[in-house]
C-alpha atoms as a PDB file:
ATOM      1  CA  UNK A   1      72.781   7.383  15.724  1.00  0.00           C
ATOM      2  CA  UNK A   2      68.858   7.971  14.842  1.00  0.00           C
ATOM      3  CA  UNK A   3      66.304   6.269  16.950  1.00  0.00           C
ATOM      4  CA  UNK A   4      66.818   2.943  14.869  1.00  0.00           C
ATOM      5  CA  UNK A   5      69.801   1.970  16.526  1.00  0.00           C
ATOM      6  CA  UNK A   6      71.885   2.139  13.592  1.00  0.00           C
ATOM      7  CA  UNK A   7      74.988   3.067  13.345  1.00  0.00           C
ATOM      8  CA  UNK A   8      75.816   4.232   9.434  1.00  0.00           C
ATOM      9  CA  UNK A   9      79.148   5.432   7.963  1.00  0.00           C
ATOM     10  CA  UNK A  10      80.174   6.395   4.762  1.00  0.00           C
ATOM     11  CA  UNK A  11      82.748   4.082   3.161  1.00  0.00           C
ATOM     12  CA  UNK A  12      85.621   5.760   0.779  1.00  0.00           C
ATOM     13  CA  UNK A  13      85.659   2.271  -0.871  1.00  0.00           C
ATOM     14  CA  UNK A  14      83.514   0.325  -3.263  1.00  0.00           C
ATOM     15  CA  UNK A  15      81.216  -2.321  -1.861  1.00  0.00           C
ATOM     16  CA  UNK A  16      83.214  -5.444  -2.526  1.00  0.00           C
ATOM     17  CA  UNK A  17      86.224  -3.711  -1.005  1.00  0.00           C
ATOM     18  CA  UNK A  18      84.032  -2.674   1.721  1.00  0.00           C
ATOM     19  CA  UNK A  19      82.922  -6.204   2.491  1.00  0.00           C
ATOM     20  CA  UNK A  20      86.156  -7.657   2.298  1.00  0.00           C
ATOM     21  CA  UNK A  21      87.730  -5.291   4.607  1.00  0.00           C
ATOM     22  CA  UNK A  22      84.595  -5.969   6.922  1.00  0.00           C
ATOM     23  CA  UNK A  23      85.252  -9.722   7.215  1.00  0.00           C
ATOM     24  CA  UNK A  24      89.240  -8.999   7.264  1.00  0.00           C
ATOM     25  CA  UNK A  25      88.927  -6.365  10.158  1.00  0.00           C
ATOM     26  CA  UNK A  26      85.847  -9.329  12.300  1.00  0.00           C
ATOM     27  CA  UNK A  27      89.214 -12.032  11.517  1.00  0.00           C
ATOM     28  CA  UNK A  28      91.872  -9.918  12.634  1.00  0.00           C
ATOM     29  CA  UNK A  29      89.939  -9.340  16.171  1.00  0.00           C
ATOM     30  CA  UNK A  30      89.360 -12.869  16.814  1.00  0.00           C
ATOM     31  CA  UNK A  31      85.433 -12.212  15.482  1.00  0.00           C
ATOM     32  CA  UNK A  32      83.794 -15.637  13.626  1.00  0.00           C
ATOM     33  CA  UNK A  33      82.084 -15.009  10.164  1.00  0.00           C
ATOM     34  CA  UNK A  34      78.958 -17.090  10.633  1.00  0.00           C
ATOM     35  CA  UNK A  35      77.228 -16.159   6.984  1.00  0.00           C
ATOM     36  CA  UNK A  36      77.537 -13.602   4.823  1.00  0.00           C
ATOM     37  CA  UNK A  37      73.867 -13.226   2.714  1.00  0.00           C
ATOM     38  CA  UNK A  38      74.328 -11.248  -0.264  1.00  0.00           C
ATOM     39  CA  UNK A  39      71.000  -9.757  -1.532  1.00  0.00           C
ATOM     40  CA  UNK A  40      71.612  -9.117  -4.891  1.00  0.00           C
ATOM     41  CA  UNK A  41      72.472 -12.375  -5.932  1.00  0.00           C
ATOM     42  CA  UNK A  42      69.307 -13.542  -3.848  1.00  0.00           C
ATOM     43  CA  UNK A  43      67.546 -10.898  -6.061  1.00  0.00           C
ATOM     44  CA  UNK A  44      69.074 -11.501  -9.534  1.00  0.00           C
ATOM     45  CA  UNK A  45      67.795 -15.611  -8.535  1.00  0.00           C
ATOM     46  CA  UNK A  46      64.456 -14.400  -8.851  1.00  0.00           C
ATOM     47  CA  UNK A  47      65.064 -11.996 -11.945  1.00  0.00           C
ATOM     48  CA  UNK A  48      65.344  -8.959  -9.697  1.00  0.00           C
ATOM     49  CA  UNK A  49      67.680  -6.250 -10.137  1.00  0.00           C
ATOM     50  CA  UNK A  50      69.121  -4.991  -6.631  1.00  0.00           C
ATOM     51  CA  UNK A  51      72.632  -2.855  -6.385  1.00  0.00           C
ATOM     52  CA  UNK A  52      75.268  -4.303  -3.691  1.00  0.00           C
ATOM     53  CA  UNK A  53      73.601  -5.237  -0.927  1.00  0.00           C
ATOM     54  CA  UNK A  54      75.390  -7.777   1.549  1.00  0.00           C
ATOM     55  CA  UNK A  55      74.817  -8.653   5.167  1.00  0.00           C
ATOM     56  CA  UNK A  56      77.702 -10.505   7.448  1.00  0.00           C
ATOM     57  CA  UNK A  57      76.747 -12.428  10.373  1.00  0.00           C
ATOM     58  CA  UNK A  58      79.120 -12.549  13.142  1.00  0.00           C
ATOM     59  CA  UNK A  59      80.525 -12.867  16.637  1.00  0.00           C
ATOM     60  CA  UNK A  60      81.912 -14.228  19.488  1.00  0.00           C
ATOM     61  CA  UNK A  61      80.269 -16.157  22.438  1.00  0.00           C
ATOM     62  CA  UNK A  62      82.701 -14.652  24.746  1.00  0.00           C
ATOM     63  CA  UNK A  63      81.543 -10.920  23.738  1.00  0.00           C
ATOM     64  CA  UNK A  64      77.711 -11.591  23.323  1.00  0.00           C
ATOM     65  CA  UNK A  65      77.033 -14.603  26.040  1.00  0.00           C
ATOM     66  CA  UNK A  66      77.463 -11.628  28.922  1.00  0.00           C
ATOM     67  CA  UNK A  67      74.287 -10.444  27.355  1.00  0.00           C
ATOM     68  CA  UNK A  68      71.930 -13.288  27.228  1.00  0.00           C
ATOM     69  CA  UNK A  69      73.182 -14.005  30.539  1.00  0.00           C
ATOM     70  CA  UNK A  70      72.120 -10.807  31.822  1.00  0.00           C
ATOM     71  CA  UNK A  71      68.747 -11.108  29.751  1.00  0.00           C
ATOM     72  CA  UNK A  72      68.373 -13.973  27.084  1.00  0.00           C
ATOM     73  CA  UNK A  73      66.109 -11.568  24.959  1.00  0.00           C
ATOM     74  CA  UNK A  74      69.211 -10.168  23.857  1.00  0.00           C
ATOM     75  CA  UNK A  75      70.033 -13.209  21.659  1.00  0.00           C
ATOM     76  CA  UNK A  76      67.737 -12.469  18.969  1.00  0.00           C
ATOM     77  CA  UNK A  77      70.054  -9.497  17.889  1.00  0.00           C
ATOM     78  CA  UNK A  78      72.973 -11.977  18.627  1.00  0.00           C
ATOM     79  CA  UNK A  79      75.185 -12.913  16.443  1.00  0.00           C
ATOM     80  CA  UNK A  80      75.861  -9.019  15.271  1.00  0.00           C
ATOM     81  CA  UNK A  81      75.169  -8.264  12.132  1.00  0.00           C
ATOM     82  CA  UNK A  82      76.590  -5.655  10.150  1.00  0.00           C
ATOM     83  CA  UNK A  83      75.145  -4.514   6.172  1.00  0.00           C
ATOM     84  CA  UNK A  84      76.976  -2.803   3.663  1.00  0.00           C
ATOM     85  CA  UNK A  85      75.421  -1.604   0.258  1.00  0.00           C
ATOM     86  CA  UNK A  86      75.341   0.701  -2.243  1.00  0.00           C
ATOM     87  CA  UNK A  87      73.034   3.644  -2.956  1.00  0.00           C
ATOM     88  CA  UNK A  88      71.053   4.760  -5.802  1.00  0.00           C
ATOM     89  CA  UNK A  89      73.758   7.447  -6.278  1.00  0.00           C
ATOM     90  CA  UNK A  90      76.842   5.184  -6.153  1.00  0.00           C
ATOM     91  CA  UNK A  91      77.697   5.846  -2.486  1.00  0.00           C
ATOM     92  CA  UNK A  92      78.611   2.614  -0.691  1.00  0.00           C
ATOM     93  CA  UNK A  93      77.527   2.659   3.285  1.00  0.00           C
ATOM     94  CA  UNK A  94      78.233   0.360   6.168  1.00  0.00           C
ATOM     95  CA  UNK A  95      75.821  -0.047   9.168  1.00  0.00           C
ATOM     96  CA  UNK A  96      75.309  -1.998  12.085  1.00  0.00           C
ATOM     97  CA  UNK A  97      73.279  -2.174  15.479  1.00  0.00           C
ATOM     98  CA  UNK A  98      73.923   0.118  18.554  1.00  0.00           C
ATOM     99  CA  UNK A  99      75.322  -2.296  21.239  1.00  0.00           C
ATOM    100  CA  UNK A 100      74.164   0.438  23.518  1.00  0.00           C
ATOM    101  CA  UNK A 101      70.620   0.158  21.836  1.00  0.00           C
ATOM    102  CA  UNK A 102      70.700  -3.654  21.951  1.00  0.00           C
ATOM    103  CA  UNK A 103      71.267  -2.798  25.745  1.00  0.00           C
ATOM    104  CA  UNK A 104      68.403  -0.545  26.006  1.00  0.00           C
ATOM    105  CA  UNK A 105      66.342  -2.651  23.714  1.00  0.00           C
ATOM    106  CA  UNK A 106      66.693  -5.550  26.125  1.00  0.00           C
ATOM    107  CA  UNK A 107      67.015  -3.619  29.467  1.00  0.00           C
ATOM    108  CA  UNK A 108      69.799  -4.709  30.547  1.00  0.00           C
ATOM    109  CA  UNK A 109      71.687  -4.354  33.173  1.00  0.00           C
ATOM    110  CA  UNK A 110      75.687  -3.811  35.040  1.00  0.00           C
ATOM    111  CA  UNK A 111      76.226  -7.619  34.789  1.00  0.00           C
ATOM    112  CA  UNK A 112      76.415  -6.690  31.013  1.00  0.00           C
ATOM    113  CA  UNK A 113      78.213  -3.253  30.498  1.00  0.00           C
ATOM    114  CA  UNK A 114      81.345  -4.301  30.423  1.00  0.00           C
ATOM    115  CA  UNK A 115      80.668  -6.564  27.403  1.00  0.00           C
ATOM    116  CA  UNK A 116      78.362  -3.750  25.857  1.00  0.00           C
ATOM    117  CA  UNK A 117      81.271  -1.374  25.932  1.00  0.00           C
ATOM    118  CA  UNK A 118      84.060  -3.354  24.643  1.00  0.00           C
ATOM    119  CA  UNK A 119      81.254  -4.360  21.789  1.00  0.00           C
ATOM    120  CA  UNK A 120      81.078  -0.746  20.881  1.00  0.00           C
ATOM    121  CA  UNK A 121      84.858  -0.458  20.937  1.00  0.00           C
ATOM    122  CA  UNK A 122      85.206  -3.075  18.823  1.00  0.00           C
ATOM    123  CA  UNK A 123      82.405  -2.411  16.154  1.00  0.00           C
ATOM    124  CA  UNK A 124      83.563   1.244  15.876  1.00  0.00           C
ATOM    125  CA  UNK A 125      87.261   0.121  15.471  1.00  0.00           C
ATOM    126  CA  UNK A 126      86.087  -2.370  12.818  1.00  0.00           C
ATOM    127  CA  UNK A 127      83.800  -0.158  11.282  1.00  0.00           C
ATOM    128  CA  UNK A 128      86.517   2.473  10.594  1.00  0.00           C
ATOM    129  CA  UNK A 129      89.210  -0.625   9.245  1.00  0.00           C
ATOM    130  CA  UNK A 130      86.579  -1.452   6.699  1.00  0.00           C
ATOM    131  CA  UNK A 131      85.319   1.831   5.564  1.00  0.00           C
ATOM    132  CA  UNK A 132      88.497   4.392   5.792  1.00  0.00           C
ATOM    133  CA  UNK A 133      91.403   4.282   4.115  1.00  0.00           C
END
């Protein structure tokens, strides 16, 4: 993780594939797709050329409620979000937010790291599912 907060991993998968094993892998673990916002499209709209480029929107108000309970600041980075696109070399990435950093973002506190925890678990088992084979 850089200073950003972001968590980035390779994929061994094209984008599409990517994405699809995203919102597969946030299903499987009980996780609701809220939106998915694909850029590209968004750009071609507008006569724009812009290689993959898709965000999902997600969550869980039993995972991220701990967190605006503890400090309500935390809900503008709620509902997760992760982004997966392709580089200008062909490489397809997936990244999403720290929970940790969310946690040091927003200050908070115990009443929280329990839920900040299992977020990480869950993000980094998901993040795997949808990039490795």
């Amino acid at each position: 993780m850089t200073d950003n907060g972001l968590i980035t991993l390779a994929s061994t998968f094209p984008a599409r594939e990517t994405l699809d094993r995203l919102i597969a892998a946030l299903g499987s673990r009980g996780l609701t797709v809220l939106a998915r916002v694909d850029h590209a499209d968004g750009a071609a709209k507008v006569g724009m050329a812009l290689r993959p480029t898709d965000v999902v929107i997600f969550g869980n108000p039993k995972g991220g409620t701990p967190l605006m309970q503890d400090r309500q600041t935390a809900g503008i980075d709620l509902p997760l979000k992760a982004l997966v696109w392709e580089d200008a070399e062909g490489k397809v990435w997936l990244a999403y937010n720290d929970p940790a950093w969310l946690a040091r973002r927003h200050g908070l506190g115990a009443g929280s790291a329990a839920a900040v925890k299992a977020m990480e678990a869950g993000l980094s088992a998901i993040a795997l599912a949808a990039t490795k084979a």
